[in-house]
Protein backbone atom coordinates (compact mmCIF):
# COMPACT_ATOMS: atom_id res chain seq x y z
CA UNK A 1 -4.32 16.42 3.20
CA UNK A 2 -6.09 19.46 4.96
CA UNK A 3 -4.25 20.88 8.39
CA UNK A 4 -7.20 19.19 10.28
CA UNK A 5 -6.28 15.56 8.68
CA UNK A 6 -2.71 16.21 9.43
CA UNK A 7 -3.37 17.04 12.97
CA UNK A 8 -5.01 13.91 13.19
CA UNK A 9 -1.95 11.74 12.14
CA UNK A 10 0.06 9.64 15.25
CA UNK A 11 3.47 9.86 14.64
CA UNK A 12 4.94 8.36 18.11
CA UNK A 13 8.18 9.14 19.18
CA UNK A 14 9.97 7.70 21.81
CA UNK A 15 8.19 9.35 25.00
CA UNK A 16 5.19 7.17 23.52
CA UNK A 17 7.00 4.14 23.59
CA UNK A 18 8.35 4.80 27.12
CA UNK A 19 5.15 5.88 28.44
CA UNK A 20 3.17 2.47 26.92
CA UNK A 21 6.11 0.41 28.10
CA UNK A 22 5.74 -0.53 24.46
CA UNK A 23 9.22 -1.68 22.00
CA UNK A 24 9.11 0.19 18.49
CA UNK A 25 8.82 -2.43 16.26
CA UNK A 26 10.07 -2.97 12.62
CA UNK A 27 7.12 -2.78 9.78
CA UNK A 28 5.99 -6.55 9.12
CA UNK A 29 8.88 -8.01 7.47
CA UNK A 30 6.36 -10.43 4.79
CA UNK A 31 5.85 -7.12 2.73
CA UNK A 32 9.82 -7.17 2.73
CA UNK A 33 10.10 -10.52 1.67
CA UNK A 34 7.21 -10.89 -1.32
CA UNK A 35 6.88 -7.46 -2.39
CA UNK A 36 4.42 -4.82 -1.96
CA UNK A 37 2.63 -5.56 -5.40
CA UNK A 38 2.14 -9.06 -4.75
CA UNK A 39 0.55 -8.59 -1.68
CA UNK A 40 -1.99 -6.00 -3.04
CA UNK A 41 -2.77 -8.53 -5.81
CA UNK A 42 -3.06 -11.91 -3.49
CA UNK A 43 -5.55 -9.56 -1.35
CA UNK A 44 -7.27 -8.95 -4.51
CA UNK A 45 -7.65 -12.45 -5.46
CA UNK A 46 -8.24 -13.55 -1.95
CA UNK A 47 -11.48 -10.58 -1.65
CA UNK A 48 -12.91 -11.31 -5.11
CA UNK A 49 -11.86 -8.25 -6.47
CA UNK A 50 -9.75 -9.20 -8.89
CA UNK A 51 -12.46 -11.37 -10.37
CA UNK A 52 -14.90 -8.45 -10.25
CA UNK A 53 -12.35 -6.09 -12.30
CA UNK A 54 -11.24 -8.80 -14.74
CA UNK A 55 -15.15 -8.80 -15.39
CA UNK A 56 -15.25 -5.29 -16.17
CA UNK A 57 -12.18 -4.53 -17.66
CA UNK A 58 -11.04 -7.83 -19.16
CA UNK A 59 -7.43 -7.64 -19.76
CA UNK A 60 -6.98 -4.10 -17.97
CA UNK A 61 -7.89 -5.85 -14.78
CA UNK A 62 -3.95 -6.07 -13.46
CA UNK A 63 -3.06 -2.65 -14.72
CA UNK A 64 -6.56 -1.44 -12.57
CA UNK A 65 -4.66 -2.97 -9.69
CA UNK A 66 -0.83 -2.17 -9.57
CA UNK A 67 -1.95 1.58 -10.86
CA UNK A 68 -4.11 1.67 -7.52
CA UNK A 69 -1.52 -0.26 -5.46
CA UNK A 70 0.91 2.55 -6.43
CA UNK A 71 -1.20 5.43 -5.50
CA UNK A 72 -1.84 3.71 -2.59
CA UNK A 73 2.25 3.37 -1.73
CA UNK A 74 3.70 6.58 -3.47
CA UNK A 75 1.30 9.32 -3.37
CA UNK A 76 -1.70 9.76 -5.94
CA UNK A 77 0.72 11.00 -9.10
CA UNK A 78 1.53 9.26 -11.69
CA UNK A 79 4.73 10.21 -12.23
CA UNK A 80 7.51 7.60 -12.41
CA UNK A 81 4.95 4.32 -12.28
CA UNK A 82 7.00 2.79 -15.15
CA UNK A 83 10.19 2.96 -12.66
CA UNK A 84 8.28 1.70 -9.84
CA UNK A 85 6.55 -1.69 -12.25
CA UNK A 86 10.01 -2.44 -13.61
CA UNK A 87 11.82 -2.64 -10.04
CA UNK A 88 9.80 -5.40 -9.13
């Protein structure tokens, strides 16, 4: 992420929530309670995209997905996926 991109990033702190008369809330508890990979593959299902994949890749559809859905929640390496897939 280049220094502009960064500078672009919100983080608020609590003068923000003062100032908004807003309460800092909690990140939406159903990722907590199904998991972060089933999510990512219901959305898939629930866009079409997992039947587009499947078409594609055939039996490499799923591993397509949780690879992505891992890069997209840890960073894009690589490193430690198998720890991450086994947790779940």
């Amino acid at each position: 992420m280049s220094t502009y991109e960064k500078s672009l990033v919100h983080i608020p702190n609590d003068n923000y929530f003062e100032l908004y008369h807003l309460e800092p809330s909690l990140p939406d508890v159903s990722v907590w309670d199904y998991g972060y990979s089933y999510l990512v593959i219901r959305v898939c299902r629930e866009t079409g995209l997992l039947a587009c994949i499947s078409r594609v890749f055939g039996a490499h559809a799923m591993d397509i997905i949780v690879m992505a859905a891992y890069v997209i929640r840890e960073g894009n390496a690589m490193d430690g996926i198998d720890d991450w897939q086994s947790d779940g």
